[in-house]
C-alpha atoms as a PDB file:
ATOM      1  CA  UNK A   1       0.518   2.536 -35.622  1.00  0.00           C
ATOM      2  CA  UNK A   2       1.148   3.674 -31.851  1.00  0.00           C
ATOM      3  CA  UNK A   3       4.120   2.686 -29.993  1.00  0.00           C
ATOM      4  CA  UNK A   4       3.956   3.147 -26.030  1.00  0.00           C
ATOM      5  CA  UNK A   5       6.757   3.008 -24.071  1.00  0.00           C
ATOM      6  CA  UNK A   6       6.723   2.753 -19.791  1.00  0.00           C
ATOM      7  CA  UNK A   7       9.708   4.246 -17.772  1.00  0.00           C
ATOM      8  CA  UNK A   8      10.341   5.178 -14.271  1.00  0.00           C
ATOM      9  CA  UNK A   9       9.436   1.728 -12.465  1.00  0.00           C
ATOM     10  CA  UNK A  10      11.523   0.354  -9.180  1.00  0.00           C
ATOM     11  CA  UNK A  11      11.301  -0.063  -5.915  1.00  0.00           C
ATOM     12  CA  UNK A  12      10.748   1.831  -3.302  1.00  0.00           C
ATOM     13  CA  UNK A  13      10.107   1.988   0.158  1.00  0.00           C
ATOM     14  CA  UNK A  14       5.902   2.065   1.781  1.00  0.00           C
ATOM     15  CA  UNK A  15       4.846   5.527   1.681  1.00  0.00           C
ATOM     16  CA  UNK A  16       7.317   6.790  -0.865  1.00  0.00           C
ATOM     17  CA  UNK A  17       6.412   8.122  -4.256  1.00  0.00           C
ATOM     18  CA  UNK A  18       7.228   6.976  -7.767  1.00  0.00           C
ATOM     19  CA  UNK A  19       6.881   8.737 -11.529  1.00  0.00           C
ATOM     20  CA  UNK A  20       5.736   6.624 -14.275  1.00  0.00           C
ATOM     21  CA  UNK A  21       6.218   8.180 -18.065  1.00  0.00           C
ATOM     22  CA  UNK A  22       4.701   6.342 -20.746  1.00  0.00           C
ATOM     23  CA  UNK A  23       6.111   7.796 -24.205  1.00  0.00           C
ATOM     24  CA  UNK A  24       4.033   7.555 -27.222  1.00  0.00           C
ATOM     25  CA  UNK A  25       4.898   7.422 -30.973  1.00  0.00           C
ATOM     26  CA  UNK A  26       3.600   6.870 -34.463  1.00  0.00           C
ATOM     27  CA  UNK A  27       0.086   8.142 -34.685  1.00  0.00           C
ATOM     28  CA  UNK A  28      -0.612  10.085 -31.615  1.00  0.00           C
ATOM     29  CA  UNK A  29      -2.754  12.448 -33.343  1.00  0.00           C
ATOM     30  CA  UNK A  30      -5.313   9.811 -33.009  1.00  0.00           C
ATOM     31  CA  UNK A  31      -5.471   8.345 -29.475  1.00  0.00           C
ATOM     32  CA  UNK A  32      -8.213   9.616 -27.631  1.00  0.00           C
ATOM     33  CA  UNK A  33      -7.716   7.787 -24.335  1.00  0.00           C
ATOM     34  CA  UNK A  34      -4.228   6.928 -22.255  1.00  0.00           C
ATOM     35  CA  UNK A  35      -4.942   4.544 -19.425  1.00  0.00           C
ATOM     36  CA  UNK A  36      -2.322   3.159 -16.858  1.00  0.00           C
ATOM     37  CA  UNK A  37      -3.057  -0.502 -15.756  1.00  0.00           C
ATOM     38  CA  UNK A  38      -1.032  -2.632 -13.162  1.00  0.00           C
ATOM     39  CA  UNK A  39      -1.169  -6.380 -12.727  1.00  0.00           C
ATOM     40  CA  UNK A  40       0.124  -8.506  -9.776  1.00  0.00           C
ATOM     41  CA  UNK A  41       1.627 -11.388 -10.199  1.00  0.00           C
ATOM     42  CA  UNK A  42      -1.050 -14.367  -9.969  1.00  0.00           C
ATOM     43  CA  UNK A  43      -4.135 -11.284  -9.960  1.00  0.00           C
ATOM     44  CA  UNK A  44      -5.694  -9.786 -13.196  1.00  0.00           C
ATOM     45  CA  UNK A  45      -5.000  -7.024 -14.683  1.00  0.00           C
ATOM     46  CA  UNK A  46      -6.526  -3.431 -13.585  1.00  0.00           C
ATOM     47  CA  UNK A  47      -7.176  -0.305 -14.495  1.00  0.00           C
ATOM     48  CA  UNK A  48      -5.854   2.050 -12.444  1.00  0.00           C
ATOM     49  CA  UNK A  49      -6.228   5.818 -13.774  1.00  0.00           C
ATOM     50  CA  UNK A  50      -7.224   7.299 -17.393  1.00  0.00           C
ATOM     51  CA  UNK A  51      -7.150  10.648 -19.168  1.00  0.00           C
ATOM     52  CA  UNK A  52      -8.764  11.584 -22.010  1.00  0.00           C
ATOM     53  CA  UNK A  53      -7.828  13.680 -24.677  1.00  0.00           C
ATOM     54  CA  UNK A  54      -9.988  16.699 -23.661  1.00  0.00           C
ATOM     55  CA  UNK A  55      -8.008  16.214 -20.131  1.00  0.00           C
ATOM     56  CA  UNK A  56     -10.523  14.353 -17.701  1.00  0.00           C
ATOM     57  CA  UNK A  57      -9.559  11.789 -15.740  1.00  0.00           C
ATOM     58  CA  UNK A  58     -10.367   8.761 -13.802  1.00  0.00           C
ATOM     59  CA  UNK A  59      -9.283   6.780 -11.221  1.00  0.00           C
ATOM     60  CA  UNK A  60      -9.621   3.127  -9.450  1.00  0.00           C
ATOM     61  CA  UNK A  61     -10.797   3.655  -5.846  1.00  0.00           C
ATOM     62  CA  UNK A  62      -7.701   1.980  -4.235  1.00  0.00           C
ATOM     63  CA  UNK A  63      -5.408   4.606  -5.757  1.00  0.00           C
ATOM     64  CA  UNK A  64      -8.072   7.969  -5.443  1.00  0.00           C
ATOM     65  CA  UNK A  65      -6.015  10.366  -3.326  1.00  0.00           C
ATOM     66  CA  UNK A  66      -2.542   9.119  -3.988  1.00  0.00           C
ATOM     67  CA  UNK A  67      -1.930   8.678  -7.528  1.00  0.00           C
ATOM     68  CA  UNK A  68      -2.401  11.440 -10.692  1.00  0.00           C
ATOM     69  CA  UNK A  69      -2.378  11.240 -14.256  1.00  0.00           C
ATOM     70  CA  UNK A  70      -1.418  13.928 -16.252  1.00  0.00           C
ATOM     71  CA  UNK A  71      -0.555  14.689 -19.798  1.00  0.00           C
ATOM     72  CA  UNK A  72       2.357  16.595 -21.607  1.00  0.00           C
ATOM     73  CA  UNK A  73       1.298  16.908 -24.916  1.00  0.00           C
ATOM     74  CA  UNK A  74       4.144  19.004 -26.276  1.00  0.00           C
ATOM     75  CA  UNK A  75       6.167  15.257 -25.171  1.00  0.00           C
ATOM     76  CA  UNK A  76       3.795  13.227 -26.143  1.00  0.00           C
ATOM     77  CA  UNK A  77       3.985  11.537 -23.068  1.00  0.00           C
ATOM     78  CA  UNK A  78       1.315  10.518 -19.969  1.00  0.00           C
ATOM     79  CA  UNK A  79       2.779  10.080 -16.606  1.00  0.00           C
ATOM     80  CA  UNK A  80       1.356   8.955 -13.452  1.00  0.00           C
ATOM     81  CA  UNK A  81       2.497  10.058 -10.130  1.00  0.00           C
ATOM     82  CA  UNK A  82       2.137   7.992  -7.759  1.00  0.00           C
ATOM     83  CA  UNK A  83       2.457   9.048  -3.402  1.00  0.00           C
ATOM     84  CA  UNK A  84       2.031   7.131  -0.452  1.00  0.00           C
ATOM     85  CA  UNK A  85       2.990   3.870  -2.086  1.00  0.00           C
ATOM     86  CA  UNK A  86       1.925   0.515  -0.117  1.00  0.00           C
ATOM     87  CA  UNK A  87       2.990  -2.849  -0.526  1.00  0.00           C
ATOM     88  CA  UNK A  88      -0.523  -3.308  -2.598  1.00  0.00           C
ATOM     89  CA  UNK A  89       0.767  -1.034  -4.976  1.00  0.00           C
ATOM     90  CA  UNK A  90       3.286  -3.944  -5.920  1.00  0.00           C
ATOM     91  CA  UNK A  91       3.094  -4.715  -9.950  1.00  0.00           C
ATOM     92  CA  UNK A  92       3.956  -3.905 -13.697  1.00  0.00           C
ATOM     93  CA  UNK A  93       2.518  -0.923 -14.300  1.00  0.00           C
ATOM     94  CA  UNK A  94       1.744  -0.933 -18.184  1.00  0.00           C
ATOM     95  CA  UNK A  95      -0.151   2.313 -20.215  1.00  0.00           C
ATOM     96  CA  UNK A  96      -2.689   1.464 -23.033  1.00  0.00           C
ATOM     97  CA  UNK A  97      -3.874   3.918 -25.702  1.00  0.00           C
ATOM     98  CA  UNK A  98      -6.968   3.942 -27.460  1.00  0.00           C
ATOM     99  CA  UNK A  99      -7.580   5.621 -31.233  1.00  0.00           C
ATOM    100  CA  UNK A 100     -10.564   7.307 -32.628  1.00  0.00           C
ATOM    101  CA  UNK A 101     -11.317   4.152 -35.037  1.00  0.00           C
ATOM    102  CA  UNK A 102     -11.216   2.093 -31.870  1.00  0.00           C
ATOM    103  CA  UNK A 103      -7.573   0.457 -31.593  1.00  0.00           C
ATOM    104  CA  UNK A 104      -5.670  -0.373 -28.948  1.00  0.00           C
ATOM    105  CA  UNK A 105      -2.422  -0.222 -28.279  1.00  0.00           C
ATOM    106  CA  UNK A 106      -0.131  -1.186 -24.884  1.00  0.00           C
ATOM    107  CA  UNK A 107       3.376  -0.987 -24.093  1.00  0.00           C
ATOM    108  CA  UNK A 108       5.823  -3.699 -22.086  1.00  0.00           C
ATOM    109  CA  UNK A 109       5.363  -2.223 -18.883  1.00  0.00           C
ATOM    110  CA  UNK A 110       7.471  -1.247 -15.801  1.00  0.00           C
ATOM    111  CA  UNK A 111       7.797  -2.684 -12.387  1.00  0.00           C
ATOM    112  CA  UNK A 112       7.027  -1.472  -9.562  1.00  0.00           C
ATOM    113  CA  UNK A 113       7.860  -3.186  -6.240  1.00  0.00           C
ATOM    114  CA  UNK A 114       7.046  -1.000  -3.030  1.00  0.00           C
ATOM    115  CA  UNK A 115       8.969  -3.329   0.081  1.00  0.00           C
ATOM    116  CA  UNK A 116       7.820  -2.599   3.612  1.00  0.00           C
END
């Protein structure tokens, strides 16, 4: 019922800056939570910032500082700027979106390779 879609992955140099988008469709009206995960190849997959629909956010420790997520409701769309990139940052970012009634939902992802 929601359809997420991740844009704005590639590479980029350490300490340069990236802008993730992740589109959403179908039944927006009901997501209550956006989160932006990443996962390395061979590591598991992490959360790395959320927003809620009332606007707060959260974010993983290793990205505090450097990366933001924001919200454009009139788009329909969560982004997540990432600054300061380091080789670490290296994975497919993905964004997951969670209903009222409890659903989840998660789009294909985007890579992101930072190179040193």
């Amino acid at each position: 019922q929601v359809q997420l879609v991740e844009s704005g992955g590639g590479l980029v140099q350490a300490g340069g800056s990236l802008r993730l988008t992740c589109a959403a469709s179908g039944s927006v009206f009901s997501i209550d939570l956006m989160n932006w995960y990443r996962q390395a190849p061979g590591k598991q997959r992490e959360l790395v910032a959320s927003i809620t629909s009332g606007g707060n956010t959260n974010y993983a420790d290793f990205v505090k500082g450097r990366f933001t997520i924001s919200r454009d409701t009139a788009k329909n769309t969560v982004s997540l700027q990432m600054n300061s990139l380091k080789v670490e940052d290296t994975a497919v970012y993905s964004c997951g979106a969670r209903t009222r009634t409890v659903r989840w939902y998660w789009g294909q992802g985007t890579q992101v390779t930072v190179s040193s």
